[in-house]
Protein backbone atom coordinates (compact mmCIF):
# COMPACT_ATOMS: atom_id res chain seq x y z
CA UNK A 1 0.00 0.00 0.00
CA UNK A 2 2.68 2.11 0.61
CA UNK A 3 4.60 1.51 -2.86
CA UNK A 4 1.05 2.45 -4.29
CA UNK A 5 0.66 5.79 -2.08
CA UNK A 6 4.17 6.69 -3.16
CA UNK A 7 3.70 6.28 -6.70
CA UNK A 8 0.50 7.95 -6.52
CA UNK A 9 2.02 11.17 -4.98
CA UNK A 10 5.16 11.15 -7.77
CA UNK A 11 2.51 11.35 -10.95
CA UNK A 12 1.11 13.90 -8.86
CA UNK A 13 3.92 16.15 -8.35
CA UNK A 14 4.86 15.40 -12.07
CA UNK A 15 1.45 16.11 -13.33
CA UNK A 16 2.13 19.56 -11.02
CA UNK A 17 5.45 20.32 -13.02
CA UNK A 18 3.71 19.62 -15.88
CA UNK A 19 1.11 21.83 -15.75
CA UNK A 20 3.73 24.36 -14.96
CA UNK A 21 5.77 24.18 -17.73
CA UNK A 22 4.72 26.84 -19.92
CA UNK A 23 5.31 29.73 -17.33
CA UNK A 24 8.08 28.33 -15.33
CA UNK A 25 10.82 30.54 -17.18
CA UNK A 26 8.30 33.75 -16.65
CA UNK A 27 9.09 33.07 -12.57
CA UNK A 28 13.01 32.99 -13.63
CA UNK A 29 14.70 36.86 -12.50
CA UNK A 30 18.11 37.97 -13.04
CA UNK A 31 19.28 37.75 -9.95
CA UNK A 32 18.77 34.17 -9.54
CA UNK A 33 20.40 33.95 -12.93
CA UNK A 34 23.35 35.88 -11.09
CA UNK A 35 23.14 33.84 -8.50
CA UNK A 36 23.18 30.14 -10.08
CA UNK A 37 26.32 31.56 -12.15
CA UNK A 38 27.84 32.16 -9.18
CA UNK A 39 27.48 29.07 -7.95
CA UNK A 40 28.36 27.40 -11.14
CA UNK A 41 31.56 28.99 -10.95
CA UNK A 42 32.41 28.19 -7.68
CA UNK A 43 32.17 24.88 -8.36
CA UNK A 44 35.00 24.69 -10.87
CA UNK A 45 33.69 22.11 -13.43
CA UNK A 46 36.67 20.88 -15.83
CA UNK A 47 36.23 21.21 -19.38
CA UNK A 48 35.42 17.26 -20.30
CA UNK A 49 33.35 16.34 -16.97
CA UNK A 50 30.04 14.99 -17.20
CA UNK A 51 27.02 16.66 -15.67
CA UNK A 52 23.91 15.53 -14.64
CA UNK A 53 20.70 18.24 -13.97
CA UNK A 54 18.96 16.16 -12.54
CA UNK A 55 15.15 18.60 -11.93
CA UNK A 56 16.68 20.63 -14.83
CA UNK A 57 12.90 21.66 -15.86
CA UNK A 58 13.07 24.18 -18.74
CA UNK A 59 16.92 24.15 -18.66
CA UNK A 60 17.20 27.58 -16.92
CA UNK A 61 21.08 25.96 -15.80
CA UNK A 62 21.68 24.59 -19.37
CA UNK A 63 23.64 27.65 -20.74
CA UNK A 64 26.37 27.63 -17.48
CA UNK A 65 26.66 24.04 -17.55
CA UNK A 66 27.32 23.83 -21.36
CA UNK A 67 29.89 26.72 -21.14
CA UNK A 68 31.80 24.69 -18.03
CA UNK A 69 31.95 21.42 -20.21
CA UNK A 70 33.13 22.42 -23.10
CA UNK A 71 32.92 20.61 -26.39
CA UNK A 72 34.23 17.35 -24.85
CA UNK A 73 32.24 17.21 -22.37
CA UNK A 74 28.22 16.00 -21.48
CA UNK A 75 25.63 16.87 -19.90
CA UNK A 76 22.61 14.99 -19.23
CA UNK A 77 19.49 16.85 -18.56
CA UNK A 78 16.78 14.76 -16.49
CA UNK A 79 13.27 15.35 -15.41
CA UNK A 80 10.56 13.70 -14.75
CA UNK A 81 8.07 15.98 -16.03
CA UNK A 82 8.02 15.38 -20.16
CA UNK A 83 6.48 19.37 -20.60
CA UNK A 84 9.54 20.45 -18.49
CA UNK A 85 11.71 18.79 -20.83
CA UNK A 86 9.63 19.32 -24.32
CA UNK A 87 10.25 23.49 -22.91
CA UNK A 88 14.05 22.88 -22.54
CA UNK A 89 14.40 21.22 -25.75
CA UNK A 90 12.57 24.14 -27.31
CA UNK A 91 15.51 26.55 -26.65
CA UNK A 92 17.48 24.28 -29.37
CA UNK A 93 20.76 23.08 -27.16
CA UNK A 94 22.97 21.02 -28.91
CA UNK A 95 25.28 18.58 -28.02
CA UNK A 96 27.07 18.04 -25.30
CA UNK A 97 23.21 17.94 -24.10
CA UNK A 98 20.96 15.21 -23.98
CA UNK A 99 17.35 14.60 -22.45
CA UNK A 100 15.64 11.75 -20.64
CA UNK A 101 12.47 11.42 -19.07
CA UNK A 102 13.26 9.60 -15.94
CA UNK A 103 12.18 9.01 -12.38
CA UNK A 104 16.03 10.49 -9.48
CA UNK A 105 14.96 7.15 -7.88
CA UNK A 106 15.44 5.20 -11.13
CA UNK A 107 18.24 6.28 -12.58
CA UNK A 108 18.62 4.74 -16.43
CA UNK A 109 22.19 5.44 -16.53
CA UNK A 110 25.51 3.06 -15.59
CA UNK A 111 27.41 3.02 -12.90
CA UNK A 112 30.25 5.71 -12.47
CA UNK A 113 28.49 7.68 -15.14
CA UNK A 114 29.24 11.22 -14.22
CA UNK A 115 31.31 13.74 -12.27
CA UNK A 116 28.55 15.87 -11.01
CA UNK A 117 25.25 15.83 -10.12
CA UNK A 118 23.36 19.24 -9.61
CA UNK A 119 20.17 19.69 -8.11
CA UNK A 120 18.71 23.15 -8.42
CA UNK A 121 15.21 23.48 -7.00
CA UNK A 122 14.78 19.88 -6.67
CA UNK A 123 15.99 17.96 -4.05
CA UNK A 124 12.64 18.52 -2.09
CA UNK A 125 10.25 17.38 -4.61
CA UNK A 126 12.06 14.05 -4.78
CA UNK A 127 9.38 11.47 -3.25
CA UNK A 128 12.04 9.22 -1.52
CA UNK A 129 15.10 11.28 -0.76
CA UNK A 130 17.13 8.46 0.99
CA UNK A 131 16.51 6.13 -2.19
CA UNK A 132 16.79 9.31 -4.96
CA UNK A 133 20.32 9.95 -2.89
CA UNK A 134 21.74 6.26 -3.22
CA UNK A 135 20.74 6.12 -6.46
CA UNK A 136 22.45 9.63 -7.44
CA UNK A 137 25.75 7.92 -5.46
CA UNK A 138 25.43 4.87 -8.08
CA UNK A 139 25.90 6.98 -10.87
CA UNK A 140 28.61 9.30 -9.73
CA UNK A 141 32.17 8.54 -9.98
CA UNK A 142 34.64 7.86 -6.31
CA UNK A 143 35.48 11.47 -5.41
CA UNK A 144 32.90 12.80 -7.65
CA UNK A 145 30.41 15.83 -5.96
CA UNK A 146 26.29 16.08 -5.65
CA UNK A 147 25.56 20.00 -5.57
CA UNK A 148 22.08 20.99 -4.18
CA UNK A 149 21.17 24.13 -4.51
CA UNK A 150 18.79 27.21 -4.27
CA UNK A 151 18.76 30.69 -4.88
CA UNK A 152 16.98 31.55 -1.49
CA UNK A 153 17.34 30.02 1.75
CA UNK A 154 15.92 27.00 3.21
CA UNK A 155 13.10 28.71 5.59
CA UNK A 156 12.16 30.77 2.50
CA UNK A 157 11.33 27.56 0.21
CA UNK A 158 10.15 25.73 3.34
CA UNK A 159 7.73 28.45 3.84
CA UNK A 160 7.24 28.80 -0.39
CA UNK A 161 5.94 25.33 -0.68
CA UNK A 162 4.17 25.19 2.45
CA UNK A 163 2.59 28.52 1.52
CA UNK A 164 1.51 26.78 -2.08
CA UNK A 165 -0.27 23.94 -0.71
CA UNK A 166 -1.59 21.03 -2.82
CA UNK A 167 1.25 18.07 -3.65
CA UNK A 168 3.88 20.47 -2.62
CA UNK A 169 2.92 21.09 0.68
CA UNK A 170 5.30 18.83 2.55
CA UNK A 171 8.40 19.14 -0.37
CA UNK A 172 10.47 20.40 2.24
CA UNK A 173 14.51 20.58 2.68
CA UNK A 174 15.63 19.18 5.51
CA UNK A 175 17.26 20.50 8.53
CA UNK A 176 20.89 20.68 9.17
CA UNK A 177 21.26 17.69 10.90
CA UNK A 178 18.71 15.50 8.62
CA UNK A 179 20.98 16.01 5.92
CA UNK A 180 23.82 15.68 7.06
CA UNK A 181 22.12 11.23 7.75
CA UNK A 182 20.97 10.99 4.04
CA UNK A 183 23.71 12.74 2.61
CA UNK A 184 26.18 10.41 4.70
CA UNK A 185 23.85 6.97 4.71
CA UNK A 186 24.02 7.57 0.71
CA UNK A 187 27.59 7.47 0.42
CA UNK A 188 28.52 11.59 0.49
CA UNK A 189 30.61 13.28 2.50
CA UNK A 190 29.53 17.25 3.04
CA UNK A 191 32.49 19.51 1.90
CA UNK A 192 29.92 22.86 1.92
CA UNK A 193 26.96 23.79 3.26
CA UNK A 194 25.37 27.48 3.13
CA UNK A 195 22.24 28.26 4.22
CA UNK A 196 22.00 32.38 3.28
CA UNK A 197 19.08 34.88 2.67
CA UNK A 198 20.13 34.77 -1.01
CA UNK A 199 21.26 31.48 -1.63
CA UNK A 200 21.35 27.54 -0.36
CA UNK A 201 23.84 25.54 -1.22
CA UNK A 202 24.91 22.26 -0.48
CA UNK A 203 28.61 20.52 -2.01
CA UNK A 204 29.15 16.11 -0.80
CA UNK A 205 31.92 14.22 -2.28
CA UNK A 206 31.28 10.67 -3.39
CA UNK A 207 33.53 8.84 -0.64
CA UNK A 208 35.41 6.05 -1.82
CA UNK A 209 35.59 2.97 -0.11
CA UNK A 210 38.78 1.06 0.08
CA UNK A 211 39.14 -2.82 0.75
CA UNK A 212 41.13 -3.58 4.06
C-alpha cells in the first residue's frame, strides 16, 4: 500500500510540473540567474566532466553548464516531467546535451556515469530522498560531488511550498542535521553547506571505499 501511495504522490507532483511548464521561465529573475552563475563557478567544473541536472525543468542551468563542459564534455538533462523537458528542448541546445524522461529514484544510466550531479530546485520534490540519494551515489564517480542548490534560503522555500499547498505542501529541505544522515547513509561526505538569505547551497563528495 505504501509503494502504491508513493507512486500515486510522484505522478502527482509530475502532473504539477507539468502543468507548470509553460510559465516556469516567466518566474526565472536575473538575480537568480546571477546567482546560479555564481554558484556554477564556484564549483570549478573541468572542461570534459560529465554533468547531470537532474530537476533541470526548462533548462534555466543549461547555458552555465554547457559553457563549463566544453565541447568534450556531457551533460545529461533529467526530469521527470516530459512538458519540463519538451520546454528545454525548445531553446534548441545542442550537443554536449541530452534529455531523458526519468524518475532520481530510477536512474537509467551506468554506474560511475558522471562527475557531477546538480540539483537546483529539486531535491525537495524528490518522493524518496534516501533512495533518490543512493541512487544519485550509483551513478557518480569515487570522489565525484552532488551540488544541491537554491537561490533563497531553506526557511524561505520551506515556507514557499508550504505557503503553495496542494502536492507540494510537505516538499520540504531538511534540517541541518537530517541532511547531514541521508547525505552520509548515501555514500557523500559534506564539503559545503550554506544556508543564506540569497542562496542555499549544499557541495558532498562521493567517498570512496577502500578494501582492508
Amino acid at each position: 500500500m505504501a509503494t502504491n501511495s508513493t507512486n500515486k504522490l510522484d505522478k502527482q507532483r509530475q502532473q504539477y510540473f507539468d502543468q507548470l511548464a509553460l510559465k516556469w521561465d516567466s518566474e526565472v529573475t536575473l538575480k537568480s540567474v546571477e546567482c546560479l552563475g555564481n554558484i556554477v563557478n564556484e564549483l570549478n567544473i573541468q572542461s570534459g566532466s560529465r554533468v547531470l541536472d537532474i530537476g533541470s525543468g526548462t533548462g534555466i542551468l543549461l547555458p552555465l553548464l554547457v559553457k563549463a563542459v566544453g565541447n568534450e564534455g556531457r551533460i545529461v538533462a533529467l526530469d521527470f516531467s516530459a512538458k519540463m523537458l519538451y520546454q528545454a528542448k525548445a531553446k534548441g541546445f545542442l550537443p554536449p546535451v541530452a534529455f531523458i524522461q526519468a524518475d532520481v529514484a530510477a536512474l537509467p544510466l551506468p554506474n560511475q556515469f558522471a562527475d557531477l550531479a546538480l540539483c537546483y530546485s529539486a531535491f525537495p520534490h524528490f518522493g524518496d530522498k534516501p533512495k533518490a540519494l543512493k541512487e544519485i551515489a550509483r551513478v557518480i564517480k569515487g570522489n565525484g560531488r552532488l551540488v544541491i542548490c537554491h537561490t533563497a534560503s531553506r526557511n524561505t522555500i520551506n515556507h514557499l511550498h508550504k505557503s503553495i499547498g496542494g502536492i507540494v505542501n510537505t516538499d520540504l529541505l531538511p534540517d541541518e542535521s537530517q541532511l547531514r544522515e541521508l547525505i552520509k547513509h548515501a555514500g557523500f561526505t559534506i564539503t559545503c553547506l550554506e544556508d543564506a538569505p540569497d542562496r542555499y547551497l549544499v557541495i558532498a563528495k562521493k567517498v570512496i571505499k577502500t578494501p582492508y
